[in-house]
PDB file of N, CA and C in Angstrom:
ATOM      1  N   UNK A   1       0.834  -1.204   0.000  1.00  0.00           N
ATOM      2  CA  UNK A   1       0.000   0.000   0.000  1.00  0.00           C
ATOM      3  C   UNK A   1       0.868   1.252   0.000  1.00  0.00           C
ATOM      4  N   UNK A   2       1.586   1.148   1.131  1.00  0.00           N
ATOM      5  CA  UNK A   2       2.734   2.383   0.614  1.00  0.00           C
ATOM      6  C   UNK A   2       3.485   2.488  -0.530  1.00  0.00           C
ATOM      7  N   UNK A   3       3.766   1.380  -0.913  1.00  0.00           N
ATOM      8  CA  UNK A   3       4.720   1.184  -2.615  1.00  0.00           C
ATOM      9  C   UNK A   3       3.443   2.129  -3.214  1.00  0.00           C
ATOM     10  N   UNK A   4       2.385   1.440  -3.458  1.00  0.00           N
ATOM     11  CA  UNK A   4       1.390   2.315  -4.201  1.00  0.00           C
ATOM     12  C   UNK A   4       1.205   3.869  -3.789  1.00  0.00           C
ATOM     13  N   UNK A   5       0.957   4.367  -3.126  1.00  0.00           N
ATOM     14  CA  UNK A   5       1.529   5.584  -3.073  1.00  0.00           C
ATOM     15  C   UNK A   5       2.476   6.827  -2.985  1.00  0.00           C
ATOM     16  N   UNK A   6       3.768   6.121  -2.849  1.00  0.00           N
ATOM     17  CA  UNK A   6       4.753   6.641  -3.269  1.00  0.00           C
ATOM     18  C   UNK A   6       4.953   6.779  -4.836  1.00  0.00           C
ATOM     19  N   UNK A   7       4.312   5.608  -5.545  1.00  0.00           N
ATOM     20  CA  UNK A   7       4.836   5.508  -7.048  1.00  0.00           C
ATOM     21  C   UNK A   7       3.572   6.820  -7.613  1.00  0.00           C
ATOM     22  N   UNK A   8       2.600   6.634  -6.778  1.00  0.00           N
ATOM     23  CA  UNK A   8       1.423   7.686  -7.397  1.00  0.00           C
ATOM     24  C   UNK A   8       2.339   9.599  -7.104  1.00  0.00           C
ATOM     25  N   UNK A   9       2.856   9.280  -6.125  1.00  0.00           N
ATOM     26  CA  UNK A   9       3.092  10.495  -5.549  1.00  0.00           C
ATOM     27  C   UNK A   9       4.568  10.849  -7.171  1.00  0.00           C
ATOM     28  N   UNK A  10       5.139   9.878  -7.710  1.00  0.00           N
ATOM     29  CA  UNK A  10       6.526  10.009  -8.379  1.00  0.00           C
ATOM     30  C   UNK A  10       5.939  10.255  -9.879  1.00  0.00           C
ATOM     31  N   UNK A  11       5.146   9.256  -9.668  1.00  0.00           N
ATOM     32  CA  UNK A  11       4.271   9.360 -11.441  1.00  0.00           C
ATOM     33  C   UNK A  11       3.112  10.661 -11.388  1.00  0.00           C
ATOM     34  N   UNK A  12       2.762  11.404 -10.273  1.00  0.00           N
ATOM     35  CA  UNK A  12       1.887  12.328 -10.285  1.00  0.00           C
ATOM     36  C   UNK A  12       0.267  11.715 -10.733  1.00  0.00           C
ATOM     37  N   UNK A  13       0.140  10.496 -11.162  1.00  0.00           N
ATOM     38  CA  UNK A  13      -0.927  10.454 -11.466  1.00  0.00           C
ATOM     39  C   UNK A  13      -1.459   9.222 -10.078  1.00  0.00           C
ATOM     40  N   UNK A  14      -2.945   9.158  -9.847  1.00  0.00           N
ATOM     41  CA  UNK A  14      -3.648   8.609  -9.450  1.00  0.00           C
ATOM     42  C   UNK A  14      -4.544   7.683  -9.439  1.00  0.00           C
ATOM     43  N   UNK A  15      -4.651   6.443  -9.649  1.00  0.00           N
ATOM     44  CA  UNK A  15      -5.368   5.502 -10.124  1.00  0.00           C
ATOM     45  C   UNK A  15      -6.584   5.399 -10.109  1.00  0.00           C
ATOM     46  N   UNK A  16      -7.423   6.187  -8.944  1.00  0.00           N
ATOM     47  CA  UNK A  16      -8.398   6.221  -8.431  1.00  0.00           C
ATOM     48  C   UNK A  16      -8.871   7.267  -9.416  1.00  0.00           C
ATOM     49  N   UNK A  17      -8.057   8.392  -9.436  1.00  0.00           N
ATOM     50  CA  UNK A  17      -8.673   9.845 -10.143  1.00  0.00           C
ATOM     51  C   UNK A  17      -9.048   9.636 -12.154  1.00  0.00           C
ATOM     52  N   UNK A  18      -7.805   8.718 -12.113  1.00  0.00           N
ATOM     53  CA  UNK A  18      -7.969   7.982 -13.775  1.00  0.00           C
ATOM     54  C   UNK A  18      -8.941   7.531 -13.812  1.00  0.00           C
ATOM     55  N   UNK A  19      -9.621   6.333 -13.291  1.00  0.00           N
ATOM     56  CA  UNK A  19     -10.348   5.433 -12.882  1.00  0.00           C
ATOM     57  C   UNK A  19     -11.934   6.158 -13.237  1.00  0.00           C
ATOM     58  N   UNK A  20     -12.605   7.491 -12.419  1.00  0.00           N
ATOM     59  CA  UNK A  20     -13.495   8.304 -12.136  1.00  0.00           C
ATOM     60  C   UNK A  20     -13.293   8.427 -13.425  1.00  0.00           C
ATOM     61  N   UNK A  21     -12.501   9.286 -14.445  1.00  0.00           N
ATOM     62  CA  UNK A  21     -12.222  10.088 -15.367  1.00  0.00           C
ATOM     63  C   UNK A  21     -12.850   9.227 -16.598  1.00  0.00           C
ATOM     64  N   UNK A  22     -12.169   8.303 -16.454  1.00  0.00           N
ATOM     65  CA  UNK A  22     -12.370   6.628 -17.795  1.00  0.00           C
ATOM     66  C   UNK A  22     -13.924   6.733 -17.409  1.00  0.00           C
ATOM     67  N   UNK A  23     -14.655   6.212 -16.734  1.00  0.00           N
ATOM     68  CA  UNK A  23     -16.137   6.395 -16.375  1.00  0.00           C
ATOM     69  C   UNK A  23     -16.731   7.500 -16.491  1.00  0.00           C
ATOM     70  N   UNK A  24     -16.902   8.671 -16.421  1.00  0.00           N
ATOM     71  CA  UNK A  24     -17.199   9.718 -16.873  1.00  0.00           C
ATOM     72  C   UNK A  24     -17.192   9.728 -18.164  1.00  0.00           C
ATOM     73  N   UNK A  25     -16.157  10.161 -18.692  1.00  0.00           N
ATOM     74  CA  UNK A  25     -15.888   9.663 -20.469  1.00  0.00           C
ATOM     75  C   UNK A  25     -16.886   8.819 -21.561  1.00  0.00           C
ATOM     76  N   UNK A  26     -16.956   7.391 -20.386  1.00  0.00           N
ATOM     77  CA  UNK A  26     -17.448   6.346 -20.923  1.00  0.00           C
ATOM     78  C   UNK A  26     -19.126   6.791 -21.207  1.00  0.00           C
ATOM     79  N   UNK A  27     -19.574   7.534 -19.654  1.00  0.00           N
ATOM     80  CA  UNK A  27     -20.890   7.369 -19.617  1.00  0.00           C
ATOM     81  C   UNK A  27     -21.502   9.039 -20.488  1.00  0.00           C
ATOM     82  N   UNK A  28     -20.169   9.669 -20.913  1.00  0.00           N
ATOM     83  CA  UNK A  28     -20.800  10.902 -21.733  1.00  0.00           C
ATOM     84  C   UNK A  28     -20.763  10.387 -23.509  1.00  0.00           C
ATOM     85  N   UNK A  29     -19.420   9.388 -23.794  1.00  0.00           N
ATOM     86  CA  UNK A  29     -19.440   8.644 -24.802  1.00  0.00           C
ATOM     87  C   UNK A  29     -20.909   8.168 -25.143  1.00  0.00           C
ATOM     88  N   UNK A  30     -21.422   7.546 -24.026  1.00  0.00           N
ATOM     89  CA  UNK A  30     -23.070   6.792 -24.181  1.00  0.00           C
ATOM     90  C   UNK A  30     -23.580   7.910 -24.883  1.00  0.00           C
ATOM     91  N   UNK A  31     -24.381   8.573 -23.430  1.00  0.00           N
ATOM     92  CA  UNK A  31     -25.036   9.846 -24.075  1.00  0.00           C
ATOM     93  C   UNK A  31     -25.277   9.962 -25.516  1.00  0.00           C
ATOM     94  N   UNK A  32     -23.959  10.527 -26.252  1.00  0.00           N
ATOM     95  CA  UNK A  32     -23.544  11.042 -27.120  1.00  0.00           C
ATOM     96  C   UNK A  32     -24.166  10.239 -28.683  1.00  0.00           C
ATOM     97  N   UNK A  33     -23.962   8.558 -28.456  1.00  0.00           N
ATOM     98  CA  UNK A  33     -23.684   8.072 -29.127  1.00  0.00           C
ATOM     99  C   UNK A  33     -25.596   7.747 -28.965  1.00  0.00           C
ATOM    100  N   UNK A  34     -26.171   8.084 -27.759  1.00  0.00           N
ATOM    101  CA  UNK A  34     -27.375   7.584 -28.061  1.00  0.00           C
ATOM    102  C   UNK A  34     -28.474   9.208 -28.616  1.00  0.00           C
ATOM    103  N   UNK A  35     -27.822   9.913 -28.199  1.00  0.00           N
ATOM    104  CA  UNK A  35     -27.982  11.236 -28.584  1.00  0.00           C
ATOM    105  C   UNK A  35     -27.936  11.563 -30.524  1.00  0.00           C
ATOM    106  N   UNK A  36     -27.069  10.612 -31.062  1.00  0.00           N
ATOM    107  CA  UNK A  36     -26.763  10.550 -32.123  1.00  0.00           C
ATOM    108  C   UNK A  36     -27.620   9.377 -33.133  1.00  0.00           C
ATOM    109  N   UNK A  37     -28.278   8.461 -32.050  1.00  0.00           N
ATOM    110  CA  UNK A  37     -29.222   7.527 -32.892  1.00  0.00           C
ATOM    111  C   UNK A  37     -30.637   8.261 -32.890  1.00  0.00           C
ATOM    112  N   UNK A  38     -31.048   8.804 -31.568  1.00  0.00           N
ATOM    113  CA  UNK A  38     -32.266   9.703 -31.428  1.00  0.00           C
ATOM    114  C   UNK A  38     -32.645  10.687 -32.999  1.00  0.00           C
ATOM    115  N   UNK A  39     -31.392  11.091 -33.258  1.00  0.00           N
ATOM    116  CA  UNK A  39     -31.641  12.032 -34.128  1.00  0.00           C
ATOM    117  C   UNK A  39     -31.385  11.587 -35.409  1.00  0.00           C
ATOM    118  N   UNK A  40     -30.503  10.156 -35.794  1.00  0.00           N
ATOM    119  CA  UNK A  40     -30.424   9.675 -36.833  1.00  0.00           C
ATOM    120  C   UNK A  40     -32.273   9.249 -37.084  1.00  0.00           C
ATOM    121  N   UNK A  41     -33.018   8.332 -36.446  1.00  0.00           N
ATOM    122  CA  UNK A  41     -34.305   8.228 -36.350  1.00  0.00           C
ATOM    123  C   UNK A  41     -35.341   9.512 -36.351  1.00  0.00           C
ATOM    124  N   UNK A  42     -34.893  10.150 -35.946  1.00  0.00           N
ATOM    125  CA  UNK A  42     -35.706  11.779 -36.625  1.00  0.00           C
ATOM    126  C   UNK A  42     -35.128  11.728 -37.910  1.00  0.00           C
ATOM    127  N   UNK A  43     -34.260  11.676 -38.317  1.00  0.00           N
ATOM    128  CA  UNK A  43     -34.008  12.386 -39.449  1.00  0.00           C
ATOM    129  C   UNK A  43     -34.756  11.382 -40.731  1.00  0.00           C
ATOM    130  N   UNK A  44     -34.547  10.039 -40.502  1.00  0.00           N
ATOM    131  CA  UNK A  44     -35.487   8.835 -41.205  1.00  0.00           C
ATOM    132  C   UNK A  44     -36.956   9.112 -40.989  1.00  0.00           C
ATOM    133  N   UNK A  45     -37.344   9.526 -40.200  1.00  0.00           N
ATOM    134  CA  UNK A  45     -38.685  10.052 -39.890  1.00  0.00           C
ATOM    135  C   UNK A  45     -39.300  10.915 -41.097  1.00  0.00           C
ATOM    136  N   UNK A  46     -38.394  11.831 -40.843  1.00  0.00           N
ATOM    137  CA  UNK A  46     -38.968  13.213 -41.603  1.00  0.00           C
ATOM    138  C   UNK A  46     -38.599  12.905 -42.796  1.00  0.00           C
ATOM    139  N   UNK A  47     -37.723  12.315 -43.346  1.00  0.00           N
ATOM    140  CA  UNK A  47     -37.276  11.677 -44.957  1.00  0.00           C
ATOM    141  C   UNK A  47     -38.479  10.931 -45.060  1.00  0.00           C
ATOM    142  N   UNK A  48     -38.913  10.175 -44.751  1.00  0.00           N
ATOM    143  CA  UNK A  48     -40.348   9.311 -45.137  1.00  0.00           C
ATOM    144  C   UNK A  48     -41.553   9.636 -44.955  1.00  0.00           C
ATOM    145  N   UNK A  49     -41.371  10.937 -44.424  1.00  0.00           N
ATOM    146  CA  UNK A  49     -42.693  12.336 -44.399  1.00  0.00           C
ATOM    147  C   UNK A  49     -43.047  12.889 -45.961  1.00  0.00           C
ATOM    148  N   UNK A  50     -41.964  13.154 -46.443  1.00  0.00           N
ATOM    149  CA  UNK A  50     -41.393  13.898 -47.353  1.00  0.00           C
ATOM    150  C   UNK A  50     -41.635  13.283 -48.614  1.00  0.00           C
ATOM    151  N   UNK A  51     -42.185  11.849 -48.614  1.00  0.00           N
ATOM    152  CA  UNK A  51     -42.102  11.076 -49.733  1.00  0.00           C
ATOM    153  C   UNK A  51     -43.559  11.163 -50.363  1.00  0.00           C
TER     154      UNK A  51
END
């Protein structure tokens, strides 16, 4: 446990703080990607309005 925090303290980074960061990311990636089908399906919508 101390090895592990000394090496965090030498490498400046945090495993825990990475960790949060990767998950965050992941769960705005979602969002995004479902944010992006929502509107692909509008857009098929209104194309077959149009016909």
């Amino acid at each position: 446990f101390e090895l592990d925090n000394r090496r965090e303290q030498v490498a400046g980074v945090s495993l825990d703080e990475e960790m949060v960061n990767l998950i965050r990311f992941q769960y705005a990636y979602q969002a995004s990607a479902k944010m992006i089908g929502v509107i692909d399906e509008m857009l098929q919508t209104l194309i077959g309005l149009g016909k």
